[in-house]
Protein backbone atom coordinates (compact mmCIF):
# COMPACT_ATOMS: atom_id res chain seq x y z
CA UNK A 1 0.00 0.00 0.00
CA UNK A 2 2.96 2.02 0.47
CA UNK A 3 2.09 3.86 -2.85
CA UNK A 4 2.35 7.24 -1.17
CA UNK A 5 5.51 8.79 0.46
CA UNK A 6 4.09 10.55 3.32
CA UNK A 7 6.89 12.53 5.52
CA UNK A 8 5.25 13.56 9.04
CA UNK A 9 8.62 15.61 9.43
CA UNK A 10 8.08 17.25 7.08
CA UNK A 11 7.01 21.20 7.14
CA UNK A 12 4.48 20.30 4.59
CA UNK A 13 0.99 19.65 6.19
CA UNK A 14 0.35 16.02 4.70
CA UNK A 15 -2.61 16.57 2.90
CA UNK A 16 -0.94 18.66 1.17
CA UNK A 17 1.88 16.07 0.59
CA UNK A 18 -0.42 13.70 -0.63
CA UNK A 19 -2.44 16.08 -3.03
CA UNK A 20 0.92 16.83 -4.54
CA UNK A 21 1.74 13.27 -4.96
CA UNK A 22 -1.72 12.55 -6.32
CA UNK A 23 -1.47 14.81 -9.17
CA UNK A 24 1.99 14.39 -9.88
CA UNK A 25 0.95 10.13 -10.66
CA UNK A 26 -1.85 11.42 -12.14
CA UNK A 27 0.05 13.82 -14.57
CA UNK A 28 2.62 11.08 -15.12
CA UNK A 29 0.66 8.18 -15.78
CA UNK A 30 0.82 6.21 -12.86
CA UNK A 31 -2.90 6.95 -12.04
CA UNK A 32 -4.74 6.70 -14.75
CA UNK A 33 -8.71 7.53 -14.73
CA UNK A 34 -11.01 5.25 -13.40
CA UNK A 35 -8.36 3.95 -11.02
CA UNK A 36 -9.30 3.45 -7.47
CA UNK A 37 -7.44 4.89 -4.33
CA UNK A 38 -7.03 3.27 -1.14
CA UNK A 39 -10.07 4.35 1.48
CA UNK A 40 -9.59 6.97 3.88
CA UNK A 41 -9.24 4.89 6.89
CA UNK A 42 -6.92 2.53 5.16
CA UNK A 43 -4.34 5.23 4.07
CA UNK A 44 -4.97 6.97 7.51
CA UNK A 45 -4.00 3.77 9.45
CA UNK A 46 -0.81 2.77 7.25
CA UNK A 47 0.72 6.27 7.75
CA UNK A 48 -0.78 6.86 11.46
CA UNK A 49 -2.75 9.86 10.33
CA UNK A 50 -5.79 11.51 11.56
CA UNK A 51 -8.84 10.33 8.75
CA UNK A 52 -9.80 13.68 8.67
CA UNK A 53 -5.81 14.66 7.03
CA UNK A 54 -6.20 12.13 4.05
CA UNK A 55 -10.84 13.13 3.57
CA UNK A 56 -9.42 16.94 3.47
CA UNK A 57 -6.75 15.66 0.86
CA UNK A 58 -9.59 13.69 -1.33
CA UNK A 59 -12.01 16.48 -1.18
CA UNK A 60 -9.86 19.21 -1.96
CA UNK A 61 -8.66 16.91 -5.08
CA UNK A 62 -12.29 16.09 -5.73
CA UNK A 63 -13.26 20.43 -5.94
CA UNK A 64 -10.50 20.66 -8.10
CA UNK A 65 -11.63 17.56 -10.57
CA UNK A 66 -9.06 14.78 -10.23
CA UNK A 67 -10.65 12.94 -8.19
CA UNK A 68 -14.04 11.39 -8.31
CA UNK A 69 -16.31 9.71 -5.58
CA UNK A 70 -19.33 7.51 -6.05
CA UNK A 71 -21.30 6.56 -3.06
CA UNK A 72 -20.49 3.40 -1.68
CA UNK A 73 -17.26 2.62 -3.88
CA UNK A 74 -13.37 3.72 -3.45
CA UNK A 75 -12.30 7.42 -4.81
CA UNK A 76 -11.19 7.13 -8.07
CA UNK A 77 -9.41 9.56 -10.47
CA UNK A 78 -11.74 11.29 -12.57
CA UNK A 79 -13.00 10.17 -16.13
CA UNK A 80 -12.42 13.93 -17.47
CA UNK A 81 -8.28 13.79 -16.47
CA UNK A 82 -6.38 14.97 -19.07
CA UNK A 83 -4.06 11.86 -19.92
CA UNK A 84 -0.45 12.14 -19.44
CA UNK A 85 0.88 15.69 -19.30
CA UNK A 86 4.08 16.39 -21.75
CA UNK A 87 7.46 16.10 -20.40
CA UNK A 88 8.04 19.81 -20.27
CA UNK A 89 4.23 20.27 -18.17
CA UNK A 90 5.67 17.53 -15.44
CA UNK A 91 9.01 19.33 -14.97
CA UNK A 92 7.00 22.52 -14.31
CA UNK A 93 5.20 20.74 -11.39
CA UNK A 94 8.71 20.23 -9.62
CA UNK A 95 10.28 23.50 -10.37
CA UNK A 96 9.64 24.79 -7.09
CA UNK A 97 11.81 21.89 -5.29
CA UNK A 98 14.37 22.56 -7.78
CA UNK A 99 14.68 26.29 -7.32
CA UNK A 100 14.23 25.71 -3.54
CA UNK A 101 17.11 22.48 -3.85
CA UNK A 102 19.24 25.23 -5.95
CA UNK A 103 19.25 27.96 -3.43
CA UNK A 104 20.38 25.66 -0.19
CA UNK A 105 23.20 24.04 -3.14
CA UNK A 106 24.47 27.66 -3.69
CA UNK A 107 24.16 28.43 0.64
CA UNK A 108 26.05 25.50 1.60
CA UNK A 109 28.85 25.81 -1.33
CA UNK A 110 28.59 22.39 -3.38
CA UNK A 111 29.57 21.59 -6.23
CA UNK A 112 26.91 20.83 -9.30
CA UNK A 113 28.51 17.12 -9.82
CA UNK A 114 28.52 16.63 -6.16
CA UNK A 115 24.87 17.69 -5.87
CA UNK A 116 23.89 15.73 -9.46
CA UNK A 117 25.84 12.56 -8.44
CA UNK A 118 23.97 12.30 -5.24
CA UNK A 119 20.49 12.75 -6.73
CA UNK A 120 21.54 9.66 -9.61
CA UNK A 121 22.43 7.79 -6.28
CA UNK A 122 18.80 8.39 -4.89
CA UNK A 123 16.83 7.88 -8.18
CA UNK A 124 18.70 5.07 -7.99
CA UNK A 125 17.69 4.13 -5.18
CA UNK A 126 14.42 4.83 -5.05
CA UNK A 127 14.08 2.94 -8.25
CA UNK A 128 15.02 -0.16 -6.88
CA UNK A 129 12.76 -0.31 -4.32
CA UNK A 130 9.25 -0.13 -6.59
């Protein structure tokens, strides 16, 4: 079930961690419409989260069209969702990490190859675990 990388750490609220996830496997492909999600009290006791987190995450998501519910069945992504987004519309979504990851490279002095070596090692990584 672990489809979702949920950081309690983090200073993101996790709703909004998980809407962010949501629409970046939609826009990529991974979710694809008609595709159920796991149920709000099954995501809420994997990642030890109050229901109410992961509902506010699937309604905002719903307002906004990605999402879909029908009464008595799972969430699913919406029949309307665009298919997968270009290349150049996904790296858009993750500019703001990169700026964000280029200002604290340039504050703590590292090199470009030391920075881009380290993020093939966790791609890497975080390939062979799916």
């Amino acid at each position: 079930m672990s489809i979702f990388s949920i950081n309690p750490n983090s200073g993101e609220p996790i709703y909004r961690q998980l809407t962010g996830q949501i629409k970046r496997m939609v826009a990529g492909g991974q979710l694809r419409a008609g595709d159920a999600l796991p149920s709000v009290r099954e995501l809420a006791a994997h990642y030890a989260v109050n229901p109410m987190t992961i509902s506010k995450a699937y309604s905002l998501l719903e307002a906004e069209g990605i999402l879909e519910r029908q009464r008595g069945k799972p969430m699913t992504v919406a029949t309307q969702t665009q298919s997968k987004q270009s290349e150049q519309a996904r790296l858009q979504q993750i500019r703001p990490q990169l700026e964000a990851l280029a200002i604290a490279v340039r504050q703590l002095q590292l090199s470009e190859q030391s920075v881009l070596s380290a993020f093939s090692e966790l791609l890497a990584q975080k390939n062979e675990e799916e």
